[in-house]
C-alpha atoms as a PDB file:
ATOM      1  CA  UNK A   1     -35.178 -13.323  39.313  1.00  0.00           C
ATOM      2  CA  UNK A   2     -33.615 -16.825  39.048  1.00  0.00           C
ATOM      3  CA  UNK A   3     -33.652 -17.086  42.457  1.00  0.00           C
ATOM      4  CA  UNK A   4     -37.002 -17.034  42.707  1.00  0.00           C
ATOM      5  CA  UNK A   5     -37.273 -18.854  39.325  1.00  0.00           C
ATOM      6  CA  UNK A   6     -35.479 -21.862  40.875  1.00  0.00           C
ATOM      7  CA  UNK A   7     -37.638 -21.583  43.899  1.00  0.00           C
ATOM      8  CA  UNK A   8     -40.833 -21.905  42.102  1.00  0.00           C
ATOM      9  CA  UNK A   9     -38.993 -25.096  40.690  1.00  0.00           C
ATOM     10  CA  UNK A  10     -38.328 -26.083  43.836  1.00  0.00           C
ATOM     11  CA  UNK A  11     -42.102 -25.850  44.687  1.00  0.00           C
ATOM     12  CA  UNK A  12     -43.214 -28.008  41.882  1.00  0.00           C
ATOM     13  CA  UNK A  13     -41.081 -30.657  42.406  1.00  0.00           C
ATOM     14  CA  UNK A  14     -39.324 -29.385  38.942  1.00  0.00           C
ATOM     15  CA  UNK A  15     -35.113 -30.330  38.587  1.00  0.00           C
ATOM     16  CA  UNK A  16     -33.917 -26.730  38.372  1.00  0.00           C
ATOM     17  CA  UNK A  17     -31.044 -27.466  35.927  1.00  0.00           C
ATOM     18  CA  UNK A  18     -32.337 -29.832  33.173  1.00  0.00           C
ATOM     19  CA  UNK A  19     -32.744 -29.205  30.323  1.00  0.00           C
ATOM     20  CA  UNK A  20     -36.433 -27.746  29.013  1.00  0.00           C
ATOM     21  CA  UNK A  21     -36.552 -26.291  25.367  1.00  0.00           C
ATOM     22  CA  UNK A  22     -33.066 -25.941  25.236  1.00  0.00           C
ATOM     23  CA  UNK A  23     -32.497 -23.917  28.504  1.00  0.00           C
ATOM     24  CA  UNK A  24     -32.171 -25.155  32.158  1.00  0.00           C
ATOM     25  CA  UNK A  25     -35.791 -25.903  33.293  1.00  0.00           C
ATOM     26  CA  UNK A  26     -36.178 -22.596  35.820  1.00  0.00           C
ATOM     27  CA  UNK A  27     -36.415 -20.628  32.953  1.00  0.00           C
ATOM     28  CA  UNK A  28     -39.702 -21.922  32.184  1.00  0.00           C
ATOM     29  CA  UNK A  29     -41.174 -20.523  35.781  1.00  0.00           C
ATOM     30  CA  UNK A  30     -39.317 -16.846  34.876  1.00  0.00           C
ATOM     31  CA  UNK A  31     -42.743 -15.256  33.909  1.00  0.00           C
ATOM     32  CA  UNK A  32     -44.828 -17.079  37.055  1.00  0.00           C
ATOM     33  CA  UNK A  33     -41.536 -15.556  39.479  1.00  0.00           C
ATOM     34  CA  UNK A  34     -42.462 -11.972  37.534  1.00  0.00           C
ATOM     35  CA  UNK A  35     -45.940 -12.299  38.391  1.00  0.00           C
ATOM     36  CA  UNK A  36     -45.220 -13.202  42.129  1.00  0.00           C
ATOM     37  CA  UNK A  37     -42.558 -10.568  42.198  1.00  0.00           C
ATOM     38  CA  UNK A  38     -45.268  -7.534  40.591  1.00  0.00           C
ATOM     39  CA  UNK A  39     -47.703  -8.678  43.252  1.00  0.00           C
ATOM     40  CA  UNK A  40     -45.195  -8.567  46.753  1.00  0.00           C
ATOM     41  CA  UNK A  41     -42.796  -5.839  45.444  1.00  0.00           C
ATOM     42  CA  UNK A  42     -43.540  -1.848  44.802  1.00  0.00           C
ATOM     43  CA  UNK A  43     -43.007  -0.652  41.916  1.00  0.00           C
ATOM     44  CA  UNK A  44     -39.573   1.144  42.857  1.00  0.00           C
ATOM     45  CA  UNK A  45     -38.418  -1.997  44.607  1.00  0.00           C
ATOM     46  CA  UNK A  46     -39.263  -4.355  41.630  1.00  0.00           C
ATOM     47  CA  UNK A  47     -37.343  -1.446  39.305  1.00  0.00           C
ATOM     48  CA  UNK A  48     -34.365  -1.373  41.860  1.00  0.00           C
ATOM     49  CA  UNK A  49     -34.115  -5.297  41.739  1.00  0.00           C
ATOM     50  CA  UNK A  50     -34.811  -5.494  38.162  1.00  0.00           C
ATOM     51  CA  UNK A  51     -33.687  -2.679  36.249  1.00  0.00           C
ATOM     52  CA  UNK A  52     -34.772  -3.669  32.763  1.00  0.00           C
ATOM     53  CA  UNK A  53     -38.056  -4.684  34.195  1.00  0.00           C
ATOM     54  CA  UNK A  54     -41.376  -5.085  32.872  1.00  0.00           C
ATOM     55  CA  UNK A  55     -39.318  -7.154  30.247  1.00  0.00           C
ATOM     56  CA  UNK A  56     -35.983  -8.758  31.695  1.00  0.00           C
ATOM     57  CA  UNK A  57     -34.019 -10.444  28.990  1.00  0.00           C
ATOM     58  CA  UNK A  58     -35.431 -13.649  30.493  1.00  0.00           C
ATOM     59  CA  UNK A  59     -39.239 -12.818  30.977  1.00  0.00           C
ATOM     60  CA  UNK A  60     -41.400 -13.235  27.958  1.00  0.00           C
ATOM     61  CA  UNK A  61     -44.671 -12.352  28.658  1.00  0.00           C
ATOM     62  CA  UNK A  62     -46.090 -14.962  25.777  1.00  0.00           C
ATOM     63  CA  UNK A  63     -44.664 -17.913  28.075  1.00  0.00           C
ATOM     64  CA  UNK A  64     -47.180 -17.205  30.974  1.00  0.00           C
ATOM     65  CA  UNK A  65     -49.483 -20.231  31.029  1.00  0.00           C
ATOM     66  CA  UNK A  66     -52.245 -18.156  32.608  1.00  0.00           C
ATOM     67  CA  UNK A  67     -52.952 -16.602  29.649  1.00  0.00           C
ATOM     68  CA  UNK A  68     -54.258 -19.589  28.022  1.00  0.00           C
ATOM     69  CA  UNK A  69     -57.754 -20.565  27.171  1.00  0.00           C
END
């Protein structure tokens, strides 16, 4: 998940590691990697790579910007 949480990053042109809200900024692009993740992975490979998913300890489904007006 951070991996592809600091990709995403990468993609925007976003410094991985600074701060954001108090946490490095690749935490804010946790629910966007989710989404990405849902969509490529089954859902036995997205369990077996993220065992606590739908809601790993990072991933809070009120952060995803899509879900605003």
């Amino acid at each position: 998940m951070e991996r592809a949480a600091r990709a995403l990053c990468r993609l925007r042109g976003l410094p991985e590691d600074t701060g954001f809200n108090g946490l490095p900024m690749w935490h804010s692009t946790v629910s966007d990697a989710m989404d990405v993740l849902e969509a490529a992975l089954s859902p036995e490979q997205l369990q077996e790579m993220i065992p606590d998913h739908p809601f790993p300890e990072l991933h809070d489904p009120k952060q995803k910007h899509h879900d605003l007006p």
